[in-house]
C-alpha atoms as a PDB file:
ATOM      1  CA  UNK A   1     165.120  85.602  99.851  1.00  0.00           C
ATOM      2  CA  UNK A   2     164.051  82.195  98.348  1.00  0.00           C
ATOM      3  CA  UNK A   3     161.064  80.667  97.958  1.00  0.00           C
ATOM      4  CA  UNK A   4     160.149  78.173 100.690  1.00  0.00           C
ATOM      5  CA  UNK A   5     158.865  74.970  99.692  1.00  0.00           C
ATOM      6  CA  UNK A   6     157.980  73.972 103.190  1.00  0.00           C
ATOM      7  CA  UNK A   7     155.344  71.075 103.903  1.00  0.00           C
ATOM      8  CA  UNK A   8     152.830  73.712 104.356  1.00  0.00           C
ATOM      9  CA  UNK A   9     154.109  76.158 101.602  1.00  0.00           C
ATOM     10  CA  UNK A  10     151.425  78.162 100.117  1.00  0.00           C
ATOM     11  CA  UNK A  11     148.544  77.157 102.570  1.00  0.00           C
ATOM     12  CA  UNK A  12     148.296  80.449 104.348  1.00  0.00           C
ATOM     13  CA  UNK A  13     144.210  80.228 103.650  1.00  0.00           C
ATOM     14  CA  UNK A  14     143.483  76.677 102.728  1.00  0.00           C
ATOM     15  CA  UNK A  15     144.273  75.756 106.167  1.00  0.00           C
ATOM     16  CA  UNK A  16     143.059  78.976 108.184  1.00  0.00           C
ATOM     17  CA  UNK A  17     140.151  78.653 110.103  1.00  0.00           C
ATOM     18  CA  UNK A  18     136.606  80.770 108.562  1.00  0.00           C
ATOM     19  CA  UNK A  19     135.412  83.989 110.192  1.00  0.00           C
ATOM     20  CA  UNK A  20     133.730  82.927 112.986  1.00  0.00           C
ATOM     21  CA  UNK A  21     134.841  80.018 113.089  1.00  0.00           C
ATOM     22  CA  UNK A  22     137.494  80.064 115.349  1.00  0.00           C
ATOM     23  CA  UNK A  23     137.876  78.675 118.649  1.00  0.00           C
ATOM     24  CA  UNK A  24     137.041  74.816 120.070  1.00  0.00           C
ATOM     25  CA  UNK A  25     136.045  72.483 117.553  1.00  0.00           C
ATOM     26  CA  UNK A  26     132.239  71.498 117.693  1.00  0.00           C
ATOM     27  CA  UNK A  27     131.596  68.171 119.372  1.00  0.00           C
ATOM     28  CA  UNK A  28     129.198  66.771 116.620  1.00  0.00           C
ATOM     29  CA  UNK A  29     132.678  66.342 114.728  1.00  0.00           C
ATOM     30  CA  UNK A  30     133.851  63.747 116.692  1.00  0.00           C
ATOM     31  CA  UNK A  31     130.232  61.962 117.330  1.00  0.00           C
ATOM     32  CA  UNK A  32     130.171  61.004 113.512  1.00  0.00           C
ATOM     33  CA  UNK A  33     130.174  57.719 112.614  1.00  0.00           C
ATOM     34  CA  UNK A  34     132.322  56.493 109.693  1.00  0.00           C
ATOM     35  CA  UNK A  35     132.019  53.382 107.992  1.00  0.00           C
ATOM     36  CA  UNK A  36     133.474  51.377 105.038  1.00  0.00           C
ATOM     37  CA  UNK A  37     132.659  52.672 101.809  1.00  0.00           C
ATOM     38  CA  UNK A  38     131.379  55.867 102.980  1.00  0.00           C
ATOM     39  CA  UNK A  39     132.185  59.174 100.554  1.00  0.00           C
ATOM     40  CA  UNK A  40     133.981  61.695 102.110  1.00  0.00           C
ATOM     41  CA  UNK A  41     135.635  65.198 101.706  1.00  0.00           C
ATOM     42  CA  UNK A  42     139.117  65.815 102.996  1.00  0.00           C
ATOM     43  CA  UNK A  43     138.888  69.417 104.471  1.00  0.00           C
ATOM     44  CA  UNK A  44     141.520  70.320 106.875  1.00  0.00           C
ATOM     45  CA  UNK A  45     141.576  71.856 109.482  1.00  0.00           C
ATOM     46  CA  UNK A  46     143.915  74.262 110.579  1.00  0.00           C
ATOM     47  CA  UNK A  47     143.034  73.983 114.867  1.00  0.00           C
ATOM     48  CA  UNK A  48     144.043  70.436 114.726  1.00  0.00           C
ATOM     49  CA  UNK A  49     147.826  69.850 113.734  1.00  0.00           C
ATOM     50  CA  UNK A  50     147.548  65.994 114.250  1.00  0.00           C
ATOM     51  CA  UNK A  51     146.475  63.657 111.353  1.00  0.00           C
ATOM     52  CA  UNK A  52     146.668  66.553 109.167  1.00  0.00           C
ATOM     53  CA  UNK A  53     146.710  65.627 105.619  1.00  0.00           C
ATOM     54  CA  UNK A  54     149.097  66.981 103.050  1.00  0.00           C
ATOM     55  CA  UNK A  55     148.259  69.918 101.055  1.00  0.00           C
ATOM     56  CA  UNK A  56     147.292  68.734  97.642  1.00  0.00           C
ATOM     57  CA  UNK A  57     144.656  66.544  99.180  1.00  0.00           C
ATOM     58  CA  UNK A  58     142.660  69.468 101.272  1.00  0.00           C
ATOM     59  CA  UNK A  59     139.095  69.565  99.522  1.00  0.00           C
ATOM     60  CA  UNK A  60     139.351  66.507  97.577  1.00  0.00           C
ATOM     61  CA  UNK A  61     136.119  63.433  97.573  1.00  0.00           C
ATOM     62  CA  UNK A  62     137.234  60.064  98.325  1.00  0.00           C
ATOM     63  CA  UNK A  63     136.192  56.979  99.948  1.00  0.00           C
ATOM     64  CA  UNK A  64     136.693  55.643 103.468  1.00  0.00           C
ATOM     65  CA  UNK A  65     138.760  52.477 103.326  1.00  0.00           C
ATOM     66  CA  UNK A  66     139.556  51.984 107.245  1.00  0.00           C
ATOM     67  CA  UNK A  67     138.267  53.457 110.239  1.00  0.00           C
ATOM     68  CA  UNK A  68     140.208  53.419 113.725  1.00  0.00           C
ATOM     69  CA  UNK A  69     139.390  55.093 116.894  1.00  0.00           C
ATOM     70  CA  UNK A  70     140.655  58.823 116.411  1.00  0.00           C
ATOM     71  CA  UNK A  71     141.083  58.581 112.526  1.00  0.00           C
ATOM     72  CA  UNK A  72     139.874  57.331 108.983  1.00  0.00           C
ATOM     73  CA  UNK A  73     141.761  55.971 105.944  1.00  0.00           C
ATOM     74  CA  UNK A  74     140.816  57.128 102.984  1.00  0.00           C
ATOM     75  CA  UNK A  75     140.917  56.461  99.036  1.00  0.00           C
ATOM     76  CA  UNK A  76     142.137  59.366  97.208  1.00  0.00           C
ATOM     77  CA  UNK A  77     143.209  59.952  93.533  1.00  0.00           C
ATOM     78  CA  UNK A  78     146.430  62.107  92.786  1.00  0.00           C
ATOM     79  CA  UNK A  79     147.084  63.673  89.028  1.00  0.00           C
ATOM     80  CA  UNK A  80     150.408  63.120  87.767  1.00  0.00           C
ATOM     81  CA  UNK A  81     150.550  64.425  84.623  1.00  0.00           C
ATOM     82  CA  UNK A  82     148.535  62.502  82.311  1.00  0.00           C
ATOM     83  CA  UNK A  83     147.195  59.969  84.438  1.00  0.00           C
ATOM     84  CA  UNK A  84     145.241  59.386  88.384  1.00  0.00           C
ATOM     85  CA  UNK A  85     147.263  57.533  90.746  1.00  0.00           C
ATOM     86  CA  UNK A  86     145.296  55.872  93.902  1.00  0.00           C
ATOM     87  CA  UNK A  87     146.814  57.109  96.940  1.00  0.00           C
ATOM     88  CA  UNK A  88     145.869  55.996 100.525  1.00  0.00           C
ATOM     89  CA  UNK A  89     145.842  58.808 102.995  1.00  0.00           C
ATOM     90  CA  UNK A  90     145.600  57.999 106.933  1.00  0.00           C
ATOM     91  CA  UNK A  91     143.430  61.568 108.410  1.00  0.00           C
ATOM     92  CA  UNK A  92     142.460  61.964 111.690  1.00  0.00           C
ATOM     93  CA  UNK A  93     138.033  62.633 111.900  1.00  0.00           C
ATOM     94  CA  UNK A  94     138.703  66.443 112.473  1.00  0.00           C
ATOM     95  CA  UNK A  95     139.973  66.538 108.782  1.00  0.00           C
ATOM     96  CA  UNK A  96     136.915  64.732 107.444  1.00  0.00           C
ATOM     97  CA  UNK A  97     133.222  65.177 106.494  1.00  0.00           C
ATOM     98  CA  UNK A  98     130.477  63.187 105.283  1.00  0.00           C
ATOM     99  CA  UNK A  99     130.166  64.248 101.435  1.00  0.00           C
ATOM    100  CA  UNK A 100     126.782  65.650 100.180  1.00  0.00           C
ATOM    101  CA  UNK A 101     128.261  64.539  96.366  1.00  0.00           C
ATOM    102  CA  UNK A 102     125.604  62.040  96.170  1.00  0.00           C
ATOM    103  CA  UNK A 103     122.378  63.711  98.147  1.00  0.00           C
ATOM    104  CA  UNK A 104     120.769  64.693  94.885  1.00  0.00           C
ATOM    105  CA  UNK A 105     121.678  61.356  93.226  1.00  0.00           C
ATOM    106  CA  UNK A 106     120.272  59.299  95.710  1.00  0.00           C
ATOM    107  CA  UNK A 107     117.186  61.806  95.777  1.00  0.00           C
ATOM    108  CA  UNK A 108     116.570  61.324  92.112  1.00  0.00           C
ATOM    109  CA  UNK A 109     116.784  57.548  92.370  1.00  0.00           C
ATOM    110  CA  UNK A 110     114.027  57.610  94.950  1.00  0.00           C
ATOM    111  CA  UNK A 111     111.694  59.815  93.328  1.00  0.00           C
ATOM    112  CA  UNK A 112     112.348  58.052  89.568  1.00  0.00           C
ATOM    113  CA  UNK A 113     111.383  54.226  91.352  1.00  0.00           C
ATOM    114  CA  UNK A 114     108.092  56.035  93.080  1.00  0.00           C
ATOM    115  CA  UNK A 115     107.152  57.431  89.812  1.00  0.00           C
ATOM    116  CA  UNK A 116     108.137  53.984  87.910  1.00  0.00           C
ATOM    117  CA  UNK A 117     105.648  52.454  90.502  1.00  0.00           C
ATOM    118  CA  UNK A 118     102.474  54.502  90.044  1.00  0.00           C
ATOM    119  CA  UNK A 119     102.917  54.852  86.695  1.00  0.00           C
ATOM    120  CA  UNK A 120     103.637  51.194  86.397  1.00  0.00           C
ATOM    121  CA  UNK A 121      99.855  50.459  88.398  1.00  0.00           C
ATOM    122  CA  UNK A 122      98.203  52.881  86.039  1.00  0.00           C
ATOM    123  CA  UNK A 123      99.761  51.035  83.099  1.00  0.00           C
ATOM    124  CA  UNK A 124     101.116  53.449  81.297  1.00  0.00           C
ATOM    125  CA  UNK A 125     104.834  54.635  80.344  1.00  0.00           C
ATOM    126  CA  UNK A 126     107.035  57.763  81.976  1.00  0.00           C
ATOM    127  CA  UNK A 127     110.000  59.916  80.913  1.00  0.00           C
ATOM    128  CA  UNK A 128     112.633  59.577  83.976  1.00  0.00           C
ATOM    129  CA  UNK A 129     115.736  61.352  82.154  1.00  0.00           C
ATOM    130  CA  UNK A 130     116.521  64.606  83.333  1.00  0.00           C
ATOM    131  CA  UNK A 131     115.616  67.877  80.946  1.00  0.00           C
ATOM    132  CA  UNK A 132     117.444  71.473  80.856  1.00  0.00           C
ATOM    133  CA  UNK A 133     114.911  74.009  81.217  1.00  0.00           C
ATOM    134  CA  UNK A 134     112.676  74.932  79.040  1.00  0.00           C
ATOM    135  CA  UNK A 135     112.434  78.707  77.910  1.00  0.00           C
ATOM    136  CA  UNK A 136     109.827  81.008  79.662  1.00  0.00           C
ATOM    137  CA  UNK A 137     106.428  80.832  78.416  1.00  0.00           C
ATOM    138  CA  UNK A 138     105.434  83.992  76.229  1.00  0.00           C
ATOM    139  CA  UNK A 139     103.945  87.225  78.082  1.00  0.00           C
ATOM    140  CA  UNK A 140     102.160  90.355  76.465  1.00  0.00           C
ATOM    141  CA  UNK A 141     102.781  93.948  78.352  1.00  0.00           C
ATOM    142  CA  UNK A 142      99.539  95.803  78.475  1.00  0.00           C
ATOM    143  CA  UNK A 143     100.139  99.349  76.775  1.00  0.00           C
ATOM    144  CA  UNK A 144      98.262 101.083  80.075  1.00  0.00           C
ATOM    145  CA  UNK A 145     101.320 101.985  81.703  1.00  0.00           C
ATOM    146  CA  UNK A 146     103.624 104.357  79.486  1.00  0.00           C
ATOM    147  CA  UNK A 147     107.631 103.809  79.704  1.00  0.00           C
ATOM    148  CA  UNK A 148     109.553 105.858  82.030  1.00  0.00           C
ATOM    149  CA  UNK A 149     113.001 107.746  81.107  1.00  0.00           C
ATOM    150  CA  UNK A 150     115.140 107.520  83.711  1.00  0.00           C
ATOM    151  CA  UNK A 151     118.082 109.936  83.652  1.00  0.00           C
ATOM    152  CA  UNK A 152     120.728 111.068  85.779  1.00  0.00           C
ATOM    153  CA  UNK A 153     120.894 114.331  88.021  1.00  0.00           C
ATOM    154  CA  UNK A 154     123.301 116.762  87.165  1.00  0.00           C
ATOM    155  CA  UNK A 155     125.909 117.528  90.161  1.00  0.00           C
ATOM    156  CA  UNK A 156     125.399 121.100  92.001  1.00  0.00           C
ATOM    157  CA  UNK A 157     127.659 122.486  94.803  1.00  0.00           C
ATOM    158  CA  UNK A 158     126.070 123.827  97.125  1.00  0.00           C
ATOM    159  CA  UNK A 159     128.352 126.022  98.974  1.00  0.00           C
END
């Protein structure tokens, strides 16, 4: 037998629903409001046949570019070998979810202008960069508590 190279070849589990899962689609799905700019993920999903969009764009970030009653258009960008090609992909709302990309971005922004306030009205200067952590501070053992050996049991049959 040969190898099928179908328009939904090899999606067998990208587009199957998730344990649970199954079943009508949740209303709050189609109560979302898109707008112009707004980041999104392309998820599809595999109730809804309509408005799908193809394979090599299921879980991929882009931007919303048009919105029309039942769907969104959507900025996308494609490898091709060495190089990103902007494609423009048409997906009906069922495909599509608000992205949470930027939550902790837009978090850090907010915190780093509050602290650049109060420590602008104390007059005095702060570090806003982000750090790795730092190693665990140093901790003595008390000697109170002797270590334990801990060894396996042998195996018996007991017949």
């Amino acid at each position: 037998m040969g190898h099928s190279a179908g328009l939904r070849a090899g999606t067998r589990y990208a587009y199957a629903r998730g344990f649970k899962r199954k079943g009508l689609i949740n209303l709050s799905t189609y109560l979302r409001n898109y707008k112009v700019g707004d980041i999104v993920d392309v998820v599809a999903n595999g109730a809804v046949q309509k408005g799908m969009p193809y394979k090599v764009f299921h879980g991929k970030t882009g931007v919303v570019r048009n919105v029309t009653k039942s769907a969104v258009g959507v900025i996308l960008y494609k490898q091709v070998r060495n190089r990103y090609i902007e494609k423009h992909v048409n997906v009906r709302i069922e495909h599509v979810r608000h992205s949470r990309s930027r939550e902790e971005f837009l978090r850090r922004v907010k915190e780093n202008a509050r602290k650049r306030r109060e420590a602008k009205a104390k007059g005095e200067t702060v570090f806003l960069k982000r750090q790795p952590a730092k190693p665990r501070e140093a901790r003595t053992v008390s000697g109170e508590q002797k270590p334990e050996s801990i060894a396996p049991i042998a195996y018996e049959t007991t017949i």
